[in-house]
PDB file of N, CA and C in Angstrom:
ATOM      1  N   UNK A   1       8.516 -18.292  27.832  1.00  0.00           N
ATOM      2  CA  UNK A   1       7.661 -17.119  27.800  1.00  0.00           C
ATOM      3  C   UNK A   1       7.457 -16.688  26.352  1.00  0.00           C
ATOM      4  N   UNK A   2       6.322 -16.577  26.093  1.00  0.00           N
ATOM      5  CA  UNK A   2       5.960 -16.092  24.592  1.00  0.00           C
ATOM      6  C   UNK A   2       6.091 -14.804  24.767  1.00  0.00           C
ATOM      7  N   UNK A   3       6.833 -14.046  22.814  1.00  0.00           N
ATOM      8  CA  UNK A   3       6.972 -12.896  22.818  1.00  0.00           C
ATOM      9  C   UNK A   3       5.962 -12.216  23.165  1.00  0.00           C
ATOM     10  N   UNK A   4       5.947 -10.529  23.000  1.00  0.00           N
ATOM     11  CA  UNK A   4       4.549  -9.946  23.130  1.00  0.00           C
ATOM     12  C   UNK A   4       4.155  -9.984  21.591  1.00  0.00           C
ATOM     13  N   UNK A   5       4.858 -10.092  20.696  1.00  0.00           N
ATOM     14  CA  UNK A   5       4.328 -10.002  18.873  1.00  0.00           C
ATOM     15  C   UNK A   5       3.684 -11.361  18.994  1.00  0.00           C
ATOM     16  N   UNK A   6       3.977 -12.512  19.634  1.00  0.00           N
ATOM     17  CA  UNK A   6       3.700 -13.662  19.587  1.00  0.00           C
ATOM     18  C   UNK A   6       1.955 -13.693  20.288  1.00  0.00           C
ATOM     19  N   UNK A   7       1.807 -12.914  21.163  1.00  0.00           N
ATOM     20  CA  UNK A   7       0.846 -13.219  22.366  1.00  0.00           C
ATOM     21  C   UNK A   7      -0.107 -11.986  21.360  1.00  0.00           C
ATOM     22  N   UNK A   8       0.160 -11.151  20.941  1.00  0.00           N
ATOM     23  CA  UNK A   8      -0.614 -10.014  20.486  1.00  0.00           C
ATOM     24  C   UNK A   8      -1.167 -10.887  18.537  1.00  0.00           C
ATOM     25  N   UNK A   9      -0.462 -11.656  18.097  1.00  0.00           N
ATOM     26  CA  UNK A   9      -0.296 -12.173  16.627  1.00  0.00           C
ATOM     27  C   UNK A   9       0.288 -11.086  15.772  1.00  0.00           C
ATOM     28  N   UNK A  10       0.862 -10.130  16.415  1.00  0.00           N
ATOM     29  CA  UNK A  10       1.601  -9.383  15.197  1.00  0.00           C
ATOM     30  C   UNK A  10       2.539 -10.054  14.098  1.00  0.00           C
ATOM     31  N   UNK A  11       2.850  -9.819  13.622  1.00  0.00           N
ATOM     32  CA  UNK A  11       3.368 -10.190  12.525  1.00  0.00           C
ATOM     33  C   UNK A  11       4.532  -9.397  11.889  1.00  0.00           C
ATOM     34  N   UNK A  12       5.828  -9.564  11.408  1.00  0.00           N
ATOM     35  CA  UNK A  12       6.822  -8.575  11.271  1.00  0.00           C
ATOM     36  C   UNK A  12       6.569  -8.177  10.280  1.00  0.00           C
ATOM     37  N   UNK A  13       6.906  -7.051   9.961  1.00  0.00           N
ATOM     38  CA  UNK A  13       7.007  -5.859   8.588  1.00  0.00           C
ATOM     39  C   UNK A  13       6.704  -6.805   7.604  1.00  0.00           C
ATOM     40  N   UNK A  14       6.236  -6.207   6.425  1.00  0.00           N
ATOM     41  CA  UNK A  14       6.563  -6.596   5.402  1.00  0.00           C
ATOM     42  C   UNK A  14       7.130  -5.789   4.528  1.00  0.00           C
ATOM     43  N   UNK A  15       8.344  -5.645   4.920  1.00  0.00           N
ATOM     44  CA  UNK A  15       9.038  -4.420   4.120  1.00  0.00           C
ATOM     45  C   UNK A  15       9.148  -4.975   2.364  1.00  0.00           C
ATOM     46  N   UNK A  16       9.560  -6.174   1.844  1.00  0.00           N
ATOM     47  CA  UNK A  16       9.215  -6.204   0.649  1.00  0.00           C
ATOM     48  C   UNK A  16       7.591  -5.317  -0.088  1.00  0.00           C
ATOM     49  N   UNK A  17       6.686  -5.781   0.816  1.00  0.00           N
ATOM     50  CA  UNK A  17       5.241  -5.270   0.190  1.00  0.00           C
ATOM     51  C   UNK A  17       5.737  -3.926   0.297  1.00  0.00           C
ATOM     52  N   UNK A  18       5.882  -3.400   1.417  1.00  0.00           N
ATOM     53  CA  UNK A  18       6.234  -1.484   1.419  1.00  0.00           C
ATOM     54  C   UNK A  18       7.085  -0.973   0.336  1.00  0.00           C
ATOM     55  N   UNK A  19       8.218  -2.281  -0.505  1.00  0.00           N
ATOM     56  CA  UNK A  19       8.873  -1.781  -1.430  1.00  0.00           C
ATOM     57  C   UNK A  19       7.960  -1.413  -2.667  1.00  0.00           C
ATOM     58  N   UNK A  20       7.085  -2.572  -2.763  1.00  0.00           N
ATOM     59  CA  UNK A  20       6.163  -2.539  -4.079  1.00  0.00           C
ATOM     60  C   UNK A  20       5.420  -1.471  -4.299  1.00  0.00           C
ATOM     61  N   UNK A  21       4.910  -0.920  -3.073  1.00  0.00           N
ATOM     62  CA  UNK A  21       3.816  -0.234  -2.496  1.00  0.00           C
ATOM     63  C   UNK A  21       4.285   0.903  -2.827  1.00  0.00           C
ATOM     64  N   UNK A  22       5.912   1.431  -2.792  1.00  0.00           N
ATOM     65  CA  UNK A  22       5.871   2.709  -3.066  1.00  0.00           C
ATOM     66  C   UNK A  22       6.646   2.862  -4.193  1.00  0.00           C
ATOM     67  N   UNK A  23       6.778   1.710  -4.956  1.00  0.00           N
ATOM     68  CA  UNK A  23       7.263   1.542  -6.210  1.00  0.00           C
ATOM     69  C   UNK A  23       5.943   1.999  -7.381  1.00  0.00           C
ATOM     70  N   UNK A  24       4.629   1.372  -6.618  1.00  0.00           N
ATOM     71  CA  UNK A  24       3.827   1.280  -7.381  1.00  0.00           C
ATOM     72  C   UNK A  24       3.350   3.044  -7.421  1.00  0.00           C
ATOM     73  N   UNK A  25       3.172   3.271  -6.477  1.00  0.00           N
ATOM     74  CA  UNK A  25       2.704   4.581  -6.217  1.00  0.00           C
ATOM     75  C   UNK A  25       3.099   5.475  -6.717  1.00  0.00           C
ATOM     76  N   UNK A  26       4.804   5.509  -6.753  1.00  0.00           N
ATOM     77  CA  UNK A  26       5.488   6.766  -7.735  1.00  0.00           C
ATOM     78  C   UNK A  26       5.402   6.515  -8.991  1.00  0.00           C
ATOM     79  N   UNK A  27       4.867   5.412  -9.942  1.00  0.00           N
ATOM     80  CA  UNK A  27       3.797   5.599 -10.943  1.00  0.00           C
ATOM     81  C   UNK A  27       4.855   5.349 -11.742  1.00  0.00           C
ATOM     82  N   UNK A  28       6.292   4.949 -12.085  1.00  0.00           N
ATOM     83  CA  UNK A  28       7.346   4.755 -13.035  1.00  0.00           C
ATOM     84  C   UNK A  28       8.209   3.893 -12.062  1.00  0.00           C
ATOM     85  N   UNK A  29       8.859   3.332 -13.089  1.00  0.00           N
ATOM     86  CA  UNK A  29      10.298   2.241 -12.370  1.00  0.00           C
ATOM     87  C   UNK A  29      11.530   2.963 -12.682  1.00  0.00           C
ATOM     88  N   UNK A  30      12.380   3.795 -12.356  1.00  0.00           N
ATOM     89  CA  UNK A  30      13.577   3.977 -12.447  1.00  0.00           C
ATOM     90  C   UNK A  30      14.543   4.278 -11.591  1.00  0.00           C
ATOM     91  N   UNK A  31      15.693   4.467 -12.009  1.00  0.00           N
ATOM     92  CA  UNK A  31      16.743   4.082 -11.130  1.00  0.00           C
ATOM     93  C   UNK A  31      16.492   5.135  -9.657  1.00  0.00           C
ATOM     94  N   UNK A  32      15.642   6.036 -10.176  1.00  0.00           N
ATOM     95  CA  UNK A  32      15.778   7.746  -8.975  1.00  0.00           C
ATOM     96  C   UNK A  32      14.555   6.553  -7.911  1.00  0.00           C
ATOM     97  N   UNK A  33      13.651   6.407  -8.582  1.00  0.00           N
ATOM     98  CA  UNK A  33      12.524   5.770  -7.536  1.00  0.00           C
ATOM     99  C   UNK A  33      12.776   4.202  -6.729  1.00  0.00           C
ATOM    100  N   UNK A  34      13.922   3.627  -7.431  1.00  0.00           N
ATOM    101  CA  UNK A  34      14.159   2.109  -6.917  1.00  0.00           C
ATOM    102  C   UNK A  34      14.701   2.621  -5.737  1.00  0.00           C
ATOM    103  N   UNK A  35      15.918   3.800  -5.837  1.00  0.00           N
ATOM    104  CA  UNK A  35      16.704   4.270  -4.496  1.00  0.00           C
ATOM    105  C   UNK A  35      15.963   4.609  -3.906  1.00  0.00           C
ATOM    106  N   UNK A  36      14.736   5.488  -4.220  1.00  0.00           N
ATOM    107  CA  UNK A  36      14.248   6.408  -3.056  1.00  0.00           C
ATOM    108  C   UNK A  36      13.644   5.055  -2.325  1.00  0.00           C
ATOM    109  N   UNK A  37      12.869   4.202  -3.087  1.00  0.00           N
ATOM    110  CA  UNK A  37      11.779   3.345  -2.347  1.00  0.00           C
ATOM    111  C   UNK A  37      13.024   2.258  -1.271  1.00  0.00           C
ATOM    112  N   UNK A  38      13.927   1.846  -1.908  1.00  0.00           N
ATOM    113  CA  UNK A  38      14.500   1.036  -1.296  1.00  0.00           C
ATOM    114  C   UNK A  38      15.465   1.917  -0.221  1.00  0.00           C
ATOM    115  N   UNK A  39      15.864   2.845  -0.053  1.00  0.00           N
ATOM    116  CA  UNK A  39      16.062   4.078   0.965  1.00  0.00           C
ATOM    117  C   UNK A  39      15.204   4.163   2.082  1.00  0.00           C
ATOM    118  N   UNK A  40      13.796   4.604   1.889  1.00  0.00           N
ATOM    119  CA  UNK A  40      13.100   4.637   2.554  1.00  0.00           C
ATOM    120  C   UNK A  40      12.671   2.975   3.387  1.00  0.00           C
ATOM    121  N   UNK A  41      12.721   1.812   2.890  1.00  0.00           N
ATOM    122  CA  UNK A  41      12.179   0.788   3.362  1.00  0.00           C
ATOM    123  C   UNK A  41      13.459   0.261   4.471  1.00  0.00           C
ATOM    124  N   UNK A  42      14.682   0.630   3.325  1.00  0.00           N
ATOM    125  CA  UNK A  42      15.920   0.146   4.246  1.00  0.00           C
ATOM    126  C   UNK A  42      16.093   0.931   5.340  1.00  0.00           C
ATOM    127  N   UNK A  43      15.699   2.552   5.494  1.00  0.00           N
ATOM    128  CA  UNK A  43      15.737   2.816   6.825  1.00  0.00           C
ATOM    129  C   UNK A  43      14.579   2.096   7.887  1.00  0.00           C
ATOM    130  N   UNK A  44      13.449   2.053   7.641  1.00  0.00           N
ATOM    131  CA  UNK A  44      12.544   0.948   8.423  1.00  0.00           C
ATOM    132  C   UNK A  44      13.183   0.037   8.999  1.00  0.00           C
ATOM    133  N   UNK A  45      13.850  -0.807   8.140  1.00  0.00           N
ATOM    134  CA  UNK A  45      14.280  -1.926   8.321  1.00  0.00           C
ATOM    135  C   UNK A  45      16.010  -1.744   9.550  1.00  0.00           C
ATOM    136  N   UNK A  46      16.532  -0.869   9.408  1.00  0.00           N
ATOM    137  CA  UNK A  46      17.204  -0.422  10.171  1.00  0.00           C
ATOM    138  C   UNK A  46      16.662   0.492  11.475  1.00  0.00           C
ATOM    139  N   UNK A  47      15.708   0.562  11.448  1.00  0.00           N
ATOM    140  CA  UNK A  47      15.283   0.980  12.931  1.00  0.00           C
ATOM    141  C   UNK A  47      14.789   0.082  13.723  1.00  0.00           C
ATOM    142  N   UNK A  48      14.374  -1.235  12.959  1.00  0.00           N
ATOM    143  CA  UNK A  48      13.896  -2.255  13.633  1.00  0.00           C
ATOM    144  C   UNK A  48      15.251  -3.170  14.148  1.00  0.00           C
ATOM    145  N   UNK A  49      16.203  -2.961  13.402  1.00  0.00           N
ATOM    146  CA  UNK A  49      17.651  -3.701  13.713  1.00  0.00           C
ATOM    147  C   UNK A  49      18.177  -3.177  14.968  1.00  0.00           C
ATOM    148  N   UNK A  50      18.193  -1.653  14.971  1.00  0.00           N
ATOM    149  CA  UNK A  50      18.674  -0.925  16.036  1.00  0.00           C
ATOM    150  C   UNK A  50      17.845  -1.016  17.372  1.00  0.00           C
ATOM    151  N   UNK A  51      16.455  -1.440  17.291  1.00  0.00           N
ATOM    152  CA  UNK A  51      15.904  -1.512  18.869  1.00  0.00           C
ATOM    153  C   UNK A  51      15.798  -3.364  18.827  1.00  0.00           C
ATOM    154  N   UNK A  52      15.929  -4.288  18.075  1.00  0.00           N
ATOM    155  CA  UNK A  52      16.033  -5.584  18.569  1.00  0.00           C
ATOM    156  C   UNK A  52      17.133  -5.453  19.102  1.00  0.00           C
ATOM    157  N   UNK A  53      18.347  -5.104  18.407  1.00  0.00           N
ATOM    158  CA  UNK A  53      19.788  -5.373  18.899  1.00  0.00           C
ATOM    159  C   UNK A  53      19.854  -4.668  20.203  1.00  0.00           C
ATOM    160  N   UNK A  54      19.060  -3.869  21.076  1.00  0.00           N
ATOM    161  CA  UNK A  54      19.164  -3.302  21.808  1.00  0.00           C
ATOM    162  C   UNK A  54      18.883  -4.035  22.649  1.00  0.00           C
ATOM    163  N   UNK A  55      18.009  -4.740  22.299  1.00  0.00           N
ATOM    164  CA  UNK A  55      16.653  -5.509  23.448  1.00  0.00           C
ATOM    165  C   UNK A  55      17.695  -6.790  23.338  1.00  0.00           C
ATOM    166  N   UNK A  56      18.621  -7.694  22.466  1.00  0.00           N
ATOM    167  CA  UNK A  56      18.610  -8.688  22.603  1.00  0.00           C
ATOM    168  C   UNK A  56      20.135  -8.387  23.498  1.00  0.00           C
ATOM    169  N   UNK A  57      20.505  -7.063  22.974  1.00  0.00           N
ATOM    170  CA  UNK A  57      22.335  -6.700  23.872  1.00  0.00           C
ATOM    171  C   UNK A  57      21.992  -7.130  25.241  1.00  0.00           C
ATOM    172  N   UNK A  58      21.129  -6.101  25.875  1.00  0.00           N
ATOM    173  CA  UNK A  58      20.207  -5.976  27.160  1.00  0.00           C
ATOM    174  C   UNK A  58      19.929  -7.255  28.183  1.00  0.00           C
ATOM    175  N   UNK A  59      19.133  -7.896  27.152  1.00  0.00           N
ATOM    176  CA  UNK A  59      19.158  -9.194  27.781  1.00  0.00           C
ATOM    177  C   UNK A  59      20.568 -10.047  28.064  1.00  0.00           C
ATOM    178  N   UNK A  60      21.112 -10.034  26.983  1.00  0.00           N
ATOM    179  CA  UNK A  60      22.485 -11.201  26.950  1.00  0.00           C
ATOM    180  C   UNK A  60      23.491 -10.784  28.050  1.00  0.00           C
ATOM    181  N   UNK A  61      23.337  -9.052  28.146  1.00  0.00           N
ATOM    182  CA  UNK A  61      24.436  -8.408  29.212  1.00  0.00           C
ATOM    183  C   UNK A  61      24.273  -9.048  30.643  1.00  0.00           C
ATOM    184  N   UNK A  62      23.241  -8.789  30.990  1.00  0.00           N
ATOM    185  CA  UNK A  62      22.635  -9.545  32.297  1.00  0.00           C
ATOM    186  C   UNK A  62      22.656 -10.812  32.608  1.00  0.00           C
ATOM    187  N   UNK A  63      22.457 -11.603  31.419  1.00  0.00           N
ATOM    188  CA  UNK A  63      22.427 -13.410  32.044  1.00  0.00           C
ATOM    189  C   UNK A  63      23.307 -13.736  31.100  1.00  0.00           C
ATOM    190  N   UNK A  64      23.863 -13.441  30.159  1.00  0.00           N
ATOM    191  CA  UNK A  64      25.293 -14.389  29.432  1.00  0.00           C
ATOM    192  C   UNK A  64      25.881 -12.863  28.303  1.00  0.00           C
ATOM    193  N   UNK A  65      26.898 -12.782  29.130  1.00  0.00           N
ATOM    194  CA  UNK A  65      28.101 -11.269  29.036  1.00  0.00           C
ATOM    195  C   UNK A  65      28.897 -11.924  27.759  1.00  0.00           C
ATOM    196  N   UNK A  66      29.276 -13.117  27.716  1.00  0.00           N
ATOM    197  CA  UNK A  66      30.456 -14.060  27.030  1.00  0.00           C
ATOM    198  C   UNK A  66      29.123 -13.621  25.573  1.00  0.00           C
ATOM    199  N   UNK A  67      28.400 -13.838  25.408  1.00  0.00           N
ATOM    200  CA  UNK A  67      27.260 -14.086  24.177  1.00  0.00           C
ATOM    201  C   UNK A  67      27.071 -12.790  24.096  1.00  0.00           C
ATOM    202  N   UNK A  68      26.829 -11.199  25.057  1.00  0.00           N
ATOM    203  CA  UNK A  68      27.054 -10.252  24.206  1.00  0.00           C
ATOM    204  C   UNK A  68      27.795  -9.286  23.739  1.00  0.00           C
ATOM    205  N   UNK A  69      28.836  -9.425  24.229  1.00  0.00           N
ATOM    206  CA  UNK A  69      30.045  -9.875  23.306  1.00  0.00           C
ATOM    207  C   UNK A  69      30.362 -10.388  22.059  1.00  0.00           C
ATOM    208  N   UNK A  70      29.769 -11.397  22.232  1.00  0.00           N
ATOM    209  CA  UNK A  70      29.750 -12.541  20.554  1.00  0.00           C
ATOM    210  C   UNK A  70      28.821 -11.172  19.920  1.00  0.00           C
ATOM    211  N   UNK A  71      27.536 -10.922  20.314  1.00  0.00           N
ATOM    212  CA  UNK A  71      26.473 -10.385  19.375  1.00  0.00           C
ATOM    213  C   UNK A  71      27.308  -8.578  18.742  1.00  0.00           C
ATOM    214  N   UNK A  72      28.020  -8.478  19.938  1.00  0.00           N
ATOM    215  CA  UNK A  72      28.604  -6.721  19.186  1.00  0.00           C
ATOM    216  C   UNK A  72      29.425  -7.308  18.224  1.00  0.00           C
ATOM    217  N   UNK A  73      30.514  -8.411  18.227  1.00  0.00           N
ATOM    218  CA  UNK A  73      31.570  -8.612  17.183  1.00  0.00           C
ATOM    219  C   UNK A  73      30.697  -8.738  15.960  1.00  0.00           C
ATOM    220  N   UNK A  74      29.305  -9.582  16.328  1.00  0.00           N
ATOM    221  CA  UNK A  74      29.143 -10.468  14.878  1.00  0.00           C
ATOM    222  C   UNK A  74      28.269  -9.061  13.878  1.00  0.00           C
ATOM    223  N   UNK A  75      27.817  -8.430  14.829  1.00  0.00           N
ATOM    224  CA  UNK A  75      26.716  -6.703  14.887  1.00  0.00           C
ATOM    225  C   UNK A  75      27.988  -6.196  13.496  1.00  0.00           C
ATOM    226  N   UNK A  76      29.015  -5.990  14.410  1.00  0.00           N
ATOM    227  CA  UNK A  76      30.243  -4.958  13.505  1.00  0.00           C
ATOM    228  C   UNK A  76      30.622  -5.899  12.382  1.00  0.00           C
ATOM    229  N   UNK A  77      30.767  -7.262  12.210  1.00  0.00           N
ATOM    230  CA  UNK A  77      31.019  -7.654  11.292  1.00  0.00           C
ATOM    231  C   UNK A  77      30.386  -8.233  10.094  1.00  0.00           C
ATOM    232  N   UNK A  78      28.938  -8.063  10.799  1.00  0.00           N
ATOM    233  CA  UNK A  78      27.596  -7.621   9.868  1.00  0.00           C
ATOM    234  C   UNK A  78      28.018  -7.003   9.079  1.00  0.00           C
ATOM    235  N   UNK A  79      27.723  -5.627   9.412  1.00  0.00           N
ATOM    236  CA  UNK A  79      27.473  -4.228   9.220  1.00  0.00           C
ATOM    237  C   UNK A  79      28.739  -4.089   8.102  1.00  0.00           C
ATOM    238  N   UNK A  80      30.067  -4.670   8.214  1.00  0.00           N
ATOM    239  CA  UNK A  80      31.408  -4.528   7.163  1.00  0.00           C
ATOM    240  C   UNK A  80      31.198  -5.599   6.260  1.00  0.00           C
ATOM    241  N   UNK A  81      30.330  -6.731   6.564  1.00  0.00           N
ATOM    242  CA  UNK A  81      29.912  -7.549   5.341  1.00  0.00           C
ATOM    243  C   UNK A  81      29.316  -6.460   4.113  1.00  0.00           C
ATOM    244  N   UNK A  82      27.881  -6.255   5.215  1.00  0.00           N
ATOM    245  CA  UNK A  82      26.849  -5.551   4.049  1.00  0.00           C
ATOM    246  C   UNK A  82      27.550  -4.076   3.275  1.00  0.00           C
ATOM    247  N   UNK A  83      28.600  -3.327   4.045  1.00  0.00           N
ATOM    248  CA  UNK A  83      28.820  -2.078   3.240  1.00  0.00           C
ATOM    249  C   UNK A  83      29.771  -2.897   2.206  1.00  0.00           C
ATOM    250  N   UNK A  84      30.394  -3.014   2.382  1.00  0.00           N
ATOM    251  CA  UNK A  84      31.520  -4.061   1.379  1.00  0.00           C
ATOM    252  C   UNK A  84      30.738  -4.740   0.391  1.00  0.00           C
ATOM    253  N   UNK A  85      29.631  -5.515   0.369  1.00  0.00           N
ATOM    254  CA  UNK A  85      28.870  -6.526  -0.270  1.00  0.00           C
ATOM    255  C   UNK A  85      28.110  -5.125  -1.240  1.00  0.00           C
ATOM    256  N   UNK A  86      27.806  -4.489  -0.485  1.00  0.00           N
ATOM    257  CA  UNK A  86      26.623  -3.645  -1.360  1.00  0.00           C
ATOM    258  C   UNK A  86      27.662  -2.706  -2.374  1.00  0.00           C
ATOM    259  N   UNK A  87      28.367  -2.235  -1.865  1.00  0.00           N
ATOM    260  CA  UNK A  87      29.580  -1.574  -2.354  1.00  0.00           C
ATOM    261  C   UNK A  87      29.975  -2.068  -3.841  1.00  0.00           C
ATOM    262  N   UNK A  88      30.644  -3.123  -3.636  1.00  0.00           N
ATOM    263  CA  UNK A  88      30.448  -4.214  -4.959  1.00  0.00           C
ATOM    264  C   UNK A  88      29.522  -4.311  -5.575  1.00  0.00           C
ATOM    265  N   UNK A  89      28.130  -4.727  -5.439  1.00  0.00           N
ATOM    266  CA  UNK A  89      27.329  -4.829  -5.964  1.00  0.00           C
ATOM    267  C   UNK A  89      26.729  -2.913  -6.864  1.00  0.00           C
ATOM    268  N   UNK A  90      27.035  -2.216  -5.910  1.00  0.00           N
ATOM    269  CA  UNK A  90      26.928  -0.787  -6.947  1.00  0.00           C
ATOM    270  C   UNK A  90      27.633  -0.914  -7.822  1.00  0.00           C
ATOM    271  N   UNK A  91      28.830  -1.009  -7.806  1.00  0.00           N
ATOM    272  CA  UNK A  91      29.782  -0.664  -9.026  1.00  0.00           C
ATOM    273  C   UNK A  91      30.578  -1.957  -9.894  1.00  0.00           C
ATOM    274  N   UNK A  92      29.256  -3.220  -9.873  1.00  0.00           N
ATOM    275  CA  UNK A  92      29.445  -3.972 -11.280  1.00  0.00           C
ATOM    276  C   UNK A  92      28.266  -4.788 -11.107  1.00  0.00           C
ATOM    277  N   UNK A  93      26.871  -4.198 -10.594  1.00  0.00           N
ATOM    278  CA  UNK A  93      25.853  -4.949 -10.910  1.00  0.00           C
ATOM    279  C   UNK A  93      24.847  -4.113 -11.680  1.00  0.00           C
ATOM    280  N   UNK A  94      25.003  -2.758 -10.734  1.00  0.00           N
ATOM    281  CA  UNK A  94      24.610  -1.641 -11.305  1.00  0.00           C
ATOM    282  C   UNK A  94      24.033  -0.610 -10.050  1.00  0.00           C
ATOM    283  N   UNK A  95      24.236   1.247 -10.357  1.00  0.00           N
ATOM    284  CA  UNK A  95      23.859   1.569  -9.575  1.00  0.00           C
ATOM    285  C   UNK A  95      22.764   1.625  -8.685  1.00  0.00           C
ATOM    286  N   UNK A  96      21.757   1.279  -8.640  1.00  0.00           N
ATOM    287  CA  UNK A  96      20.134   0.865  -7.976  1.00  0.00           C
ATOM    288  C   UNK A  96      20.636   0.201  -6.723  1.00  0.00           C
ATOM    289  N   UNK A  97      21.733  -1.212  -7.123  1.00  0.00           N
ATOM    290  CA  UNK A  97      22.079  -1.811  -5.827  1.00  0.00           C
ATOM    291  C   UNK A  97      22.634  -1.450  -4.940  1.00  0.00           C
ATOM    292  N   UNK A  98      23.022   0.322  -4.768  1.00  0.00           N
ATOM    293  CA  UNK A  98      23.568   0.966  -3.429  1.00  0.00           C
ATOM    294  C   UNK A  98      22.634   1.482  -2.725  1.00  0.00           C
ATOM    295  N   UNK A  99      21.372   1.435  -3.287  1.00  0.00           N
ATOM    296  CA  UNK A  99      19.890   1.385  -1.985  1.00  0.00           C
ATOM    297  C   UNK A  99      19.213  -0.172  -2.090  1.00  0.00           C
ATOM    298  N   UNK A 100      19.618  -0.954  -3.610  1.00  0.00           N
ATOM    299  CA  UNK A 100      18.593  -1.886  -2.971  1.00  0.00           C
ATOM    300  C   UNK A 100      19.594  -2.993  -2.033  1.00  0.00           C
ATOM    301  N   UNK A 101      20.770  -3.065  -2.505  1.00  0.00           N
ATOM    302  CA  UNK A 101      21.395  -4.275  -1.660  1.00  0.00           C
ATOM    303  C   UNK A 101      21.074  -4.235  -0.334  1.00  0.00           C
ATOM    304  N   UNK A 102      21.436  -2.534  -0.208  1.00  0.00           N
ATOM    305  CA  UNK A 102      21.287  -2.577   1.885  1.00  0.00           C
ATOM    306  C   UNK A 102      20.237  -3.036   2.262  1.00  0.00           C
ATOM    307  N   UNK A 103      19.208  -2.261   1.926  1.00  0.00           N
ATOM    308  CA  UNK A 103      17.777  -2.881   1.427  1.00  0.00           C
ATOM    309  C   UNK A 103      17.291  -4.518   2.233  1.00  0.00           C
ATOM    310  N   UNK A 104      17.717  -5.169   1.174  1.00  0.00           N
ATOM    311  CA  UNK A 104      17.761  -6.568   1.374  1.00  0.00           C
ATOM    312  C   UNK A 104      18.201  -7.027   2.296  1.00  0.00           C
ATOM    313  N   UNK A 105      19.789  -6.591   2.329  1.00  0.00           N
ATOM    314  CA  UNK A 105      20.438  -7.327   3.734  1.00  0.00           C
ATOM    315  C   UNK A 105      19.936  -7.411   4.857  1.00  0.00           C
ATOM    316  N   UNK A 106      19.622  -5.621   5.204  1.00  0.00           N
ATOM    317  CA  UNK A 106      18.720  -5.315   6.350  1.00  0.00           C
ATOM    318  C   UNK A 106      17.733  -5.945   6.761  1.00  0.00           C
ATOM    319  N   UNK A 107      16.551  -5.839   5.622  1.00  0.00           N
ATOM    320  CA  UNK A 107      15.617  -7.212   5.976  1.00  0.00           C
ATOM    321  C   UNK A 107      15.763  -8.288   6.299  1.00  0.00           C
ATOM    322  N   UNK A 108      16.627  -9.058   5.894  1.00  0.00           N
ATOM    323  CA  UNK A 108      17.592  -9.969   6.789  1.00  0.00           C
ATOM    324  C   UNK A 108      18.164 -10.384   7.747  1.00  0.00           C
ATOM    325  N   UNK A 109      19.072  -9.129   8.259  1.00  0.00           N
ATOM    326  CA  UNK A 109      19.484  -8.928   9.211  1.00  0.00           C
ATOM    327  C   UNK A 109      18.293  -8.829  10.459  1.00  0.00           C
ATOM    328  N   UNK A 110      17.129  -8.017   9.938  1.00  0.00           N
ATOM    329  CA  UNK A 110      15.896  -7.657  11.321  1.00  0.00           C
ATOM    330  C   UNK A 110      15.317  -9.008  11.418  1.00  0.00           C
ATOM    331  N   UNK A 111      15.438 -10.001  10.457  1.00  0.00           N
ATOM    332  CA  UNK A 111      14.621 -11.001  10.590  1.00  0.00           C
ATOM    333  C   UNK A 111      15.669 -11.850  10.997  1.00  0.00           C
ATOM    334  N   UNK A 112      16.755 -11.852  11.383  1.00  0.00           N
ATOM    335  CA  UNK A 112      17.764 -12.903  12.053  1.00  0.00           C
ATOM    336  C   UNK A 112      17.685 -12.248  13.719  1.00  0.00           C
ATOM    337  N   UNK A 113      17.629 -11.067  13.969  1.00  0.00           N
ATOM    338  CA  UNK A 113      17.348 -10.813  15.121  1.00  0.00           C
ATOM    339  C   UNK A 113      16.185 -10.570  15.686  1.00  0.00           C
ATOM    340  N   UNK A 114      15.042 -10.692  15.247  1.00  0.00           N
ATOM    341  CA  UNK A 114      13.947 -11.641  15.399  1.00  0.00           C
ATOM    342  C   UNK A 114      13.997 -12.784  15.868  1.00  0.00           C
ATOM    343  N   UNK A 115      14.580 -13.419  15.103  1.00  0.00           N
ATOM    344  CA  UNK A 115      14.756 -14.804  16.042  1.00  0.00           C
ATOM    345  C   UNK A 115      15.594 -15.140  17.365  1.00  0.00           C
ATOM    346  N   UNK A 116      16.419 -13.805  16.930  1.00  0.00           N
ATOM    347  CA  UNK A 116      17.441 -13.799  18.636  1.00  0.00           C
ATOM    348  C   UNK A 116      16.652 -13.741  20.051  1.00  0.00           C
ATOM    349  N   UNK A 117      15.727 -12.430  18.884  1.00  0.00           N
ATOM    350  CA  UNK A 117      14.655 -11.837  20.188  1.00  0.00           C
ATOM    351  C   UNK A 117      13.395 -12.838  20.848  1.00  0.00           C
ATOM    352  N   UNK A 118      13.261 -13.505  20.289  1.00  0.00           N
ATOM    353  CA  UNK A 118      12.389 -14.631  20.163  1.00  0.00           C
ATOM    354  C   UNK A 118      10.887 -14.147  19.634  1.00  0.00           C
ATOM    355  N   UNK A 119      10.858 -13.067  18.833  1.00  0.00           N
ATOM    356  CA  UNK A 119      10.052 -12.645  18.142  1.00  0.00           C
ATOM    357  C   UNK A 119       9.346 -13.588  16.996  1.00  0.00           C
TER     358      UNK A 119
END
C-alpha cells in the first residue's frame, strides 16, 4: 500500500531550506539568530518525530508488539544519544551547537522514521 505523501507527491520538509530562509530574513548571522532559527526549525522537526513515532508505535502495537518495544528502547536511546551528543558539542565546538546540533539530529531522526512509516 502506498503512503498517502506517496499517492498525494508530497514531499518531506525541507527544514534545512526553512533554516536558510530564516537565517536569511533576520538580515545578520549570529550566534542569537543561528539559535533562534535552528530552535524554531528543530521544533518542526520534532513535531514531525512525535506524530510519525506515534503512527509507526500504533501500527507495530497491533501486528508486531516484540518491534514496538524495540522502537520505544531505540526512541529513548535516541533521544540520550542526541542530548549527550549535542551537549558536547555546546561546550567544545561552540555555543550555536546547543540549537544547531538538535537541529540536525532531529532532521534525521524525522527522516529515519519516515522510512519506518513508509513515507
Amino acid at each position: 500500500m502506498l503512503s498517502p505523501a506517496l499517492v498525494l507527491g508530497a514531499s518531506p520538509p525541507d527544514y534545512m531550506g526553512q533554516y536558510d530562509r530564516c537565517l536569511r530574513d533576520a538580515g545578520v548571522t549570529n550566534n542569537g539568530t543561528v539559535g533562534a532559527c535552528a530552535e524554531g526549525v528543530s521544533a518542526a522537526a520534532k513535531r514531525e518525530i512525535n506524530a510519525l513515532y506515534a503512527r509507526v508505535q500504533a501500527r507495530l502495537a497491533n501486528d508486531y508488539p516484540d518491534d514496538a518495544t524495540k522502537l520505544e528502547q531505540t526512541q529513548k536511546a535516541w533521544l540520550a544519544y542526541r542530548n549527550g551528543q549535542c551537549a558536547l558539542a555546546g561546550a567544545h565546538v561552540g555555543s550555536p551547537m546547543y540549537e544547531y546540533c538538535p537541529m540536525l539530529l532531529n532532521i534525521s531522526r524525522a527522516a529515519e522514521l519516515r522510512e519506518l512509516a513508509g513515507d
